[in-house]
C-alpha atoms as a PDB file:
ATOM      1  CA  UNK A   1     -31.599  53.387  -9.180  1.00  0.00           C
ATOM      2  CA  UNK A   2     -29.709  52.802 -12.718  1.00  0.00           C
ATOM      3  CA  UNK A   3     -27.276  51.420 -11.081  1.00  0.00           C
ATOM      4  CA  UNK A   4     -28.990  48.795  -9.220  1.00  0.00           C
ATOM      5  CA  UNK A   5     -30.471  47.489 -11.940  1.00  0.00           C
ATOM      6  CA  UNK A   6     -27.505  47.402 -14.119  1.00  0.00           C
ATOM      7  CA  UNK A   7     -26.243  45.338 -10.816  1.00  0.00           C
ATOM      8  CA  UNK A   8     -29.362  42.681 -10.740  1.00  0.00           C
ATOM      9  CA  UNK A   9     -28.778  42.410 -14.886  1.00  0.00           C
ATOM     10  CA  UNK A  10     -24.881  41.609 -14.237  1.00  0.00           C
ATOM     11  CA  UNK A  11     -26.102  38.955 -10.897  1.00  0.00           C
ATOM     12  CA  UNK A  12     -28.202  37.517 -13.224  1.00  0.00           C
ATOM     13  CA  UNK A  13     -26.185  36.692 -16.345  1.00  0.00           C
ATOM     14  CA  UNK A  14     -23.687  35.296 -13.455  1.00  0.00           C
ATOM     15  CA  UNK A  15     -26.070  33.526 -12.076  1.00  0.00           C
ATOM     16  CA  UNK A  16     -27.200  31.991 -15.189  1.00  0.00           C
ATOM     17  CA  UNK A  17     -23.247  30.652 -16.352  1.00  0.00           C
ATOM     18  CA  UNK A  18     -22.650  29.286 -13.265  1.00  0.00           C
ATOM     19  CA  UNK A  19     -25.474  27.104 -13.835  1.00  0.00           C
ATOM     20  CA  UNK A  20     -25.049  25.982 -17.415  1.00  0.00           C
ATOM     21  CA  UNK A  21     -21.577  25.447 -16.069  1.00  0.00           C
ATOM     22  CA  UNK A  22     -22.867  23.614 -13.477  1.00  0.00           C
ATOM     23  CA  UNK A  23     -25.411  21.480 -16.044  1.00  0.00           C
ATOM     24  CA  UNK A  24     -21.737  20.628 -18.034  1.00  0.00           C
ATOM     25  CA  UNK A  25     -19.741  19.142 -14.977  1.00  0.00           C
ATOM     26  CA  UNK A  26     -22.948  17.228 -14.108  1.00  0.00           C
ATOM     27  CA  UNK A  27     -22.906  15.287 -17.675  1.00  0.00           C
ATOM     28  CA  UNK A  28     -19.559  14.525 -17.207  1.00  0.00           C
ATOM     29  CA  UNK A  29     -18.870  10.368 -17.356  1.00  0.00           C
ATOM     30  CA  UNK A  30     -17.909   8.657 -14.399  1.00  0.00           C
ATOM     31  CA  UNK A  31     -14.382   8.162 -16.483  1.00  0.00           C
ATOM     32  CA  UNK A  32     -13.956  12.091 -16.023  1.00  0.00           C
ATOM     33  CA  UNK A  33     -15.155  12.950 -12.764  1.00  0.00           C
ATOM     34  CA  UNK A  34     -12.454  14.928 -10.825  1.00  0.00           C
ATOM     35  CA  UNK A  35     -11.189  12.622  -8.097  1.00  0.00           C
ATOM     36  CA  UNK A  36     -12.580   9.421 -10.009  1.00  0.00           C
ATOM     37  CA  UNK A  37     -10.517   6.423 -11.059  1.00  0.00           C
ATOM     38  CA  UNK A  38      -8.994   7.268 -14.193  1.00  0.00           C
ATOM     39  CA  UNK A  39      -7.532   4.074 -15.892  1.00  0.00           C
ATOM     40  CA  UNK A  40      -3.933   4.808 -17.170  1.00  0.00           C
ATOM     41  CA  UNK A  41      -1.394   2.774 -19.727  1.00  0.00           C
ATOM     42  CA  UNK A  42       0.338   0.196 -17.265  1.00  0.00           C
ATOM     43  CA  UNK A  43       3.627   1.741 -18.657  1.00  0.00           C
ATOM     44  CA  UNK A  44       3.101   5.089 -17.128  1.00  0.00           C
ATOM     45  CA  UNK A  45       3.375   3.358 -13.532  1.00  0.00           C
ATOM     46  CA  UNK A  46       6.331   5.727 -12.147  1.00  0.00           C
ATOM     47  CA  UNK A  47       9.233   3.445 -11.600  1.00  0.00           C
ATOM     48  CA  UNK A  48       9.399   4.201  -7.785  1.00  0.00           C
ATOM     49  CA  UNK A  49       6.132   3.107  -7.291  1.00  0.00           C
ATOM     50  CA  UNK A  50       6.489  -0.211  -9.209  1.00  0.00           C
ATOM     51  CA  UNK A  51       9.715  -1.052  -7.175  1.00  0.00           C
ATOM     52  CA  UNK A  52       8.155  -0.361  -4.058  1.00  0.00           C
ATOM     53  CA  UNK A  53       5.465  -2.823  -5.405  1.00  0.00           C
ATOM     54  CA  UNK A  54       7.716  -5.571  -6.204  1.00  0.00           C
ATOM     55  CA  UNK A  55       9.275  -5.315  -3.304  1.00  0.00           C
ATOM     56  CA  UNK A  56       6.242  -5.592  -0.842  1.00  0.00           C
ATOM     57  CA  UNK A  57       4.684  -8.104  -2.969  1.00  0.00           C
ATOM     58  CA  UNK A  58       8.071 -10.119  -3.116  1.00  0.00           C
ATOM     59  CA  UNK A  59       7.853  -9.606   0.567  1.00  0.00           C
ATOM     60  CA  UNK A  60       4.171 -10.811   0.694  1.00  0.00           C
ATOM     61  CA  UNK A  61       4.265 -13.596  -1.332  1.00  0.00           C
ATOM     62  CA  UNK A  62       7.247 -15.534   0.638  1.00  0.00           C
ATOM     63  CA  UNK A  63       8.288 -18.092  -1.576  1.00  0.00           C
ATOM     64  CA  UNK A  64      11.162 -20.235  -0.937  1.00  0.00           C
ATOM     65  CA  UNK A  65      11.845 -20.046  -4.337  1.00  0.00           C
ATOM     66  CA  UNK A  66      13.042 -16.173  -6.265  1.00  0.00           C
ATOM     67  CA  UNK A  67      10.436 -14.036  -7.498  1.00  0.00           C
ATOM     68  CA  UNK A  68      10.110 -10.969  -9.999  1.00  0.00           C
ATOM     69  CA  UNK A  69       7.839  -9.139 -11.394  1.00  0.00           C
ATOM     70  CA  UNK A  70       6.849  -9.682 -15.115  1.00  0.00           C
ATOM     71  CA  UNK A  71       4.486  -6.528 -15.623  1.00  0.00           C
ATOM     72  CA  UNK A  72       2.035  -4.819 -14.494  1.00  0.00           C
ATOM     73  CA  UNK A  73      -1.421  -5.298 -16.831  1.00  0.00           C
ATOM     74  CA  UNK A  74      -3.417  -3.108 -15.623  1.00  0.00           C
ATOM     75  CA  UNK A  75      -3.573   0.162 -14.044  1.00  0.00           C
ATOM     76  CA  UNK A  76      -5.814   2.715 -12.650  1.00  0.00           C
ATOM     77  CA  UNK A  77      -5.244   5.636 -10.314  1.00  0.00           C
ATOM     78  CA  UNK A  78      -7.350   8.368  -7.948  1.00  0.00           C
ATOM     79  CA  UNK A  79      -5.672  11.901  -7.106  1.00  0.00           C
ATOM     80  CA  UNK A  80      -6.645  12.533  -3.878  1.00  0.00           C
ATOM     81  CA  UNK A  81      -3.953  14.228  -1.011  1.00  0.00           C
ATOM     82  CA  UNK A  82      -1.538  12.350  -2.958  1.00  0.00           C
ATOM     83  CA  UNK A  83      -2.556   9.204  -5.162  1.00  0.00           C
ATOM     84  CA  UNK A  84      -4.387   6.197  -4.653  1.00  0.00           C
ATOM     85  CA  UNK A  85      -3.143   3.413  -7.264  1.00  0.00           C
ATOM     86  CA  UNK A  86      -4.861   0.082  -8.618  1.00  0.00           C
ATOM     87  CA  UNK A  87      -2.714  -2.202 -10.405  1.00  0.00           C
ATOM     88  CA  UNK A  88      -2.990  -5.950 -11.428  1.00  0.00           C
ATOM     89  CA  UNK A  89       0.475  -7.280 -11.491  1.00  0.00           C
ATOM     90  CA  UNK A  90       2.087 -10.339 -12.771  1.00  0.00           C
ATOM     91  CA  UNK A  91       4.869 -12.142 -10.712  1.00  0.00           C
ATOM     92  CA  UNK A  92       7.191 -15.627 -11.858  1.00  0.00           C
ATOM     93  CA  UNK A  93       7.892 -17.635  -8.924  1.00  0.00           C
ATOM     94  CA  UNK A  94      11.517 -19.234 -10.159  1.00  0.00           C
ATOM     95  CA  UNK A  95      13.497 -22.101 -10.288  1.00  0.00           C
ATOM     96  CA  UNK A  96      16.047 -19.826  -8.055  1.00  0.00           C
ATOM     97  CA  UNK A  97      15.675 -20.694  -4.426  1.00  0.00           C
ATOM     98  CA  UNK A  98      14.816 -17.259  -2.458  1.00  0.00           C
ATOM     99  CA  UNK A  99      18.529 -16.336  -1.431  1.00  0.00           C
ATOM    100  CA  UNK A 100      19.706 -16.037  -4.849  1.00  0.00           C
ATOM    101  CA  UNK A 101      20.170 -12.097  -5.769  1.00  0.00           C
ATOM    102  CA  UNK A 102      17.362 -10.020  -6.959  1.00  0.00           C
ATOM    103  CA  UNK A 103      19.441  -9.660 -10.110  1.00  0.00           C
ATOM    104  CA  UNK A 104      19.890 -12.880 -11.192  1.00  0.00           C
ATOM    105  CA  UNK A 105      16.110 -13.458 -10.243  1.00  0.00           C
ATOM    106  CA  UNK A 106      15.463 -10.876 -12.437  1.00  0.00           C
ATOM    107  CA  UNK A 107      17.338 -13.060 -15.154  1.00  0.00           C
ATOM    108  CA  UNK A 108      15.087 -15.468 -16.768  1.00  0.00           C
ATOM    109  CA  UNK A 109      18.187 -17.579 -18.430  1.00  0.00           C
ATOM    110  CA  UNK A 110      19.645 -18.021 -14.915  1.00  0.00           C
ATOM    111  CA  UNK A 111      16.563 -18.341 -12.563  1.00  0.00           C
ATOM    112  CA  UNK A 112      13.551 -19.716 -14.993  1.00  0.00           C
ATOM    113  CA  UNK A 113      10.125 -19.288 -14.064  1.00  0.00           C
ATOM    114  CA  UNK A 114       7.904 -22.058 -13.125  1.00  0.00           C
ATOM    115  CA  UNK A 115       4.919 -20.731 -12.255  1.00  0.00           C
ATOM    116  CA  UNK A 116       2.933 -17.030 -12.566  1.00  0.00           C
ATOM    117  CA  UNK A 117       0.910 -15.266  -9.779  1.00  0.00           C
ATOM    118  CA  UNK A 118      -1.746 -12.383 -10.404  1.00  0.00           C
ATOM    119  CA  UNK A 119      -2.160 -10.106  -7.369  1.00  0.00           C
ATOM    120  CA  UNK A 120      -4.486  -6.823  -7.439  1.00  0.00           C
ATOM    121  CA  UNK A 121      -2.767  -4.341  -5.604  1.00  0.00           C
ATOM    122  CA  UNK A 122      -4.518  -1.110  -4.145  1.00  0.00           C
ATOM    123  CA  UNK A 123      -1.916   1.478  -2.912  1.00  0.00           C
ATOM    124  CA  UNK A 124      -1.393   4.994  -1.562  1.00  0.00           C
ATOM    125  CA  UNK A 125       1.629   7.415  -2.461  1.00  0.00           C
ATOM    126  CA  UNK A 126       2.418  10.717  -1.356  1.00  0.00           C
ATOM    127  CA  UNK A 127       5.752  11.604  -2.921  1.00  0.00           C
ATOM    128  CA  UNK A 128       6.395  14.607  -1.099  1.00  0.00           C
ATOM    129  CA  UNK A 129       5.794  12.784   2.392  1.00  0.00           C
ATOM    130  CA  UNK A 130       7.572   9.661   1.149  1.00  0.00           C
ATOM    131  CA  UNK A 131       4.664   7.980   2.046  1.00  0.00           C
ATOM    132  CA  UNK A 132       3.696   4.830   0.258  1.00  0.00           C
ATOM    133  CA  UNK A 133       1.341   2.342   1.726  1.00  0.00           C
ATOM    134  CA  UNK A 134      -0.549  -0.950   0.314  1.00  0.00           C
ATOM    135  CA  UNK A 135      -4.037  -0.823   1.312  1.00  0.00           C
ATOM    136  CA  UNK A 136      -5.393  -4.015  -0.287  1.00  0.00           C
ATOM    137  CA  UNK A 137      -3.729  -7.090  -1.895  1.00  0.00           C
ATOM    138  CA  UNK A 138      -4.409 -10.455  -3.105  1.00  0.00           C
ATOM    139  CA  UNK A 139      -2.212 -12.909  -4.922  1.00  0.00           C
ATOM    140  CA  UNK A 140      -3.509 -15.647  -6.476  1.00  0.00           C
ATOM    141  CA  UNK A 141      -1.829 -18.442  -8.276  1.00  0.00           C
END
């Protein structure tokens, strides 16, 4: 009989963490909720990720003329079974026509730019599947 009760005292003061834990995680902000967007310093984009992105974007974007990619400005991402990323990127269209090489593109004394373009990219990486998919984009001049 002891014993039981020394069991329903110990199910109880279990009981009663798991739900001030509970109360904790529920006050969280939406900036820390586990599998949220979480913004992050443009910087931190890995570098195989914003290659890929140039590259599709260079491929979406289809000018006759070079382009590059000046930055990225923003950046936000979601861990999920690998990570989802939101970035708003800048891109110079060039005086370069488009067969020039990607390095002298990249070369602002030989190809100037002439114009900028903004596109919002939404993406999906899995590094470990080498998977690495644009879900959404949109340029705009």
């Amino acid at each position: 009989m002891a014993f039981r009760g020394i069991l329903i005292v110990v199910a109880a003061v279990f009981l009663l963490q798991v739900e001030a834990g509970l109360g904790r995680s529920s006050r969280r902000s939406q900036n820390q909720m586990v599998g949220g967007w979480q913004r992050m310093n443009p910087a931190d984009v890995p570098e195989d990720v914003s290659s890929k992105v140039e590259q599709r974007m260079i491929e979406q974007i289809n000018s006759a003329n070079g382009v590059r990619m000046a930055r990225i400005t923003r950046a936000k991402y979601q861990v999920v079974s690998g990570t989802n990323y939101k970035l708003v990127t800048l891109f110079h269209v060039t005086s370069c026509p488009s067969s020039t090489s990607q390095q002298d593109v990249r070369n602002e004394s030989v190809c100037p730019k002439t114009s900028t373009i903004t596109c919002n990219v939404q993406l999906y990486v899995q590094l470990w599947t080498q998977t690495f998919q644009v879900t959404k984009s949109k340029c705009v001049p």
